[in-house]
C-alpha atoms as a PDB file:
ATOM      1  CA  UNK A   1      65.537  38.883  42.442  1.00  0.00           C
ATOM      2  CA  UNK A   2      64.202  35.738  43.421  1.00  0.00           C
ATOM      3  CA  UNK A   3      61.952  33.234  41.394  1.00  0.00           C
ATOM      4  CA  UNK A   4      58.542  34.709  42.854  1.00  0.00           C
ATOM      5  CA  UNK A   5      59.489  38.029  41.260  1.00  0.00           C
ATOM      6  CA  UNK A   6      59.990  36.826  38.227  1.00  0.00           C
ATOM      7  CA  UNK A   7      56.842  35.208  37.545  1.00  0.00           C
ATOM      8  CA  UNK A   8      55.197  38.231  39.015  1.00  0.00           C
ATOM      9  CA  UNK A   9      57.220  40.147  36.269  1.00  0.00           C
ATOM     10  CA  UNK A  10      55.736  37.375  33.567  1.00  0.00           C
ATOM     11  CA  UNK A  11      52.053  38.089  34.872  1.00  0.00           C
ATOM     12  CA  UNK A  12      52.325  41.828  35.020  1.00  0.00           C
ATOM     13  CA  UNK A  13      53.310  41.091  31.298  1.00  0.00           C
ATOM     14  CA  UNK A  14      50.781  38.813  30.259  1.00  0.00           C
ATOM     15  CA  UNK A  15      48.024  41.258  31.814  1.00  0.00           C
ATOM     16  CA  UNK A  16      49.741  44.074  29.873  1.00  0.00           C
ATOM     17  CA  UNK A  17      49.365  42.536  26.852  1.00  0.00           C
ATOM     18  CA  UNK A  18      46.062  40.537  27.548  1.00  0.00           C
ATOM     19  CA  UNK A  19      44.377  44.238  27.396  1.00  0.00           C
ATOM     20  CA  UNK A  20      45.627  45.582  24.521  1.00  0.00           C
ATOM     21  CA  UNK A  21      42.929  46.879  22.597  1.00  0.00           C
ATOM     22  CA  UNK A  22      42.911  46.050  18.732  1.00  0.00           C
ATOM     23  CA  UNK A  23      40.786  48.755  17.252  1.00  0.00           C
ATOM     24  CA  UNK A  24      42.970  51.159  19.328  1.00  0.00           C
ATOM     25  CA  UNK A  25      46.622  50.576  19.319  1.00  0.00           C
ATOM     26  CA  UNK A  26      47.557  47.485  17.026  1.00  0.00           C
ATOM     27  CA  UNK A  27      45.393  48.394  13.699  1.00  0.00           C
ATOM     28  CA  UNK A  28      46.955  51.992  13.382  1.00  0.00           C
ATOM     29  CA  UNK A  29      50.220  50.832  14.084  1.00  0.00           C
ATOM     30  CA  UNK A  30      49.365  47.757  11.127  1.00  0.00           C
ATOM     31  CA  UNK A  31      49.833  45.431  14.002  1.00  0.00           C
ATOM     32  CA  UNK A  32      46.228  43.732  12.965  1.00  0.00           C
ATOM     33  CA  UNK A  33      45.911  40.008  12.878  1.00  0.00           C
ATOM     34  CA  UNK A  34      43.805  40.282  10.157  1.00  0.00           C
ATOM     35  CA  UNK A  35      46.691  41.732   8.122  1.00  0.00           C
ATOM     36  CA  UNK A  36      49.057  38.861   8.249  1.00  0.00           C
ATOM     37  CA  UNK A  37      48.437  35.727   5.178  1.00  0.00           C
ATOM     38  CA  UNK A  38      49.522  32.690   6.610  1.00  0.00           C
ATOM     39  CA  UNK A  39      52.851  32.602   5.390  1.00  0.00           C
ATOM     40  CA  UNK A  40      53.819  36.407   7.197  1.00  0.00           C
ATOM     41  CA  UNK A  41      53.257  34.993  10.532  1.00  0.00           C
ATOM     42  CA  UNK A  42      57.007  32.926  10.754  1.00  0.00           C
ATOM     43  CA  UNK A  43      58.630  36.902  11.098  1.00  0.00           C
ATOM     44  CA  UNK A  44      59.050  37.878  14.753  1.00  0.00           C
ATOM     45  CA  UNK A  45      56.653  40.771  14.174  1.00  0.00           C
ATOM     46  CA  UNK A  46      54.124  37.562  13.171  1.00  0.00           C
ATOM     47  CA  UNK A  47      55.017  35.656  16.490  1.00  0.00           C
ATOM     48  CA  UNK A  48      54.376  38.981  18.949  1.00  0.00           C
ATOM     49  CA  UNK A  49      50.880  39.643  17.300  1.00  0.00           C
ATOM     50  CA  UNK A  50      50.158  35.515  18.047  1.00  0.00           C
ATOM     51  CA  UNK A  51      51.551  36.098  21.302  1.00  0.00           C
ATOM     52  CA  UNK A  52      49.250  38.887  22.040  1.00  0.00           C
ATOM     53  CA  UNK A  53      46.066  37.156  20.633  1.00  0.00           C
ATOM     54  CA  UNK A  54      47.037  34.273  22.477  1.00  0.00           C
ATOM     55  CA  UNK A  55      47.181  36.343  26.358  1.00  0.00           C
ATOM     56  CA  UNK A  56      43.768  37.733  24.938  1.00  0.00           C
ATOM     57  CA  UNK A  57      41.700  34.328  24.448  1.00  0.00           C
ATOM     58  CA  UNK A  58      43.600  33.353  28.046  1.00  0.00           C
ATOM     59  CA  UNK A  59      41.697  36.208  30.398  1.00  0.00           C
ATOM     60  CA  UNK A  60      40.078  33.684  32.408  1.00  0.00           C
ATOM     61  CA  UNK A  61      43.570  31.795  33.642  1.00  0.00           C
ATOM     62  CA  UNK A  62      45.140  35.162  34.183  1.00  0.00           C
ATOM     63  CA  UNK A  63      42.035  36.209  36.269  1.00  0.00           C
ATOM     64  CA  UNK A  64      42.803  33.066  38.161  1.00  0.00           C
ATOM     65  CA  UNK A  65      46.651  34.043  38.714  1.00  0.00           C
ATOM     66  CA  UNK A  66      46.108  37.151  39.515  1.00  0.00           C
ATOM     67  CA  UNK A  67      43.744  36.330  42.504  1.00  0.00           C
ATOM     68  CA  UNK A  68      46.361  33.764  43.601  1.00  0.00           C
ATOM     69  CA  UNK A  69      49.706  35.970  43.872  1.00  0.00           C
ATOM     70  CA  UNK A  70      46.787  38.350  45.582  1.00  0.00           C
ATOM     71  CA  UNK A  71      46.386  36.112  48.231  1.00  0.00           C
ATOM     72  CA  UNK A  72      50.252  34.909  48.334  1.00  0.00           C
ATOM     73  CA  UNK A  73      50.707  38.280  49.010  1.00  0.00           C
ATOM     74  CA  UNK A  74      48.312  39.210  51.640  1.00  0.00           C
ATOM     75  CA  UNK A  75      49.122  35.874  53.446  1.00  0.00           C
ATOM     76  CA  UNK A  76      52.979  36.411  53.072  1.00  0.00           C
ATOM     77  CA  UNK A  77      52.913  40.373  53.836  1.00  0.00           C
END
């Protein structure tokens, strides 16, 4: 596994998680952002729901990277 694989593996990831829909899968699971106070969000279950907000407000740059390792790959077979 070399290095271009694993950021593939990160992107795959980040687009995984960048289309998560709230309303569908993280409220009825009580995975809502809106649930945490501000002291709740220091617990690892606190960091993964920032984590996934944060890939959401990033679409745009992972539009971008996507189209890039697109053409890496057409170019490079």
């Amino acid at each position: 596994m070399g290095l271009w694989t694993l950021l593939e593996g990160f992107l795959l990831l980040a687009n995984a998680l960048a289309i998560i829909n709230e309303d569908r899968f993280l409220a009825p699971r009580g995975w809502s952002f809106s649930e945490f106070s501000v002291g709740r969000t220091k617990s690892l279950k606190g960091q993964i729901i920032g984590l996934i907000y944060a890939t959401q407000y990033m679409r745009v740059p992972l539009i971008l990277l996507n189209a890039i390792c697109i053409v890496v790959k057409l170019v490079s077979g």
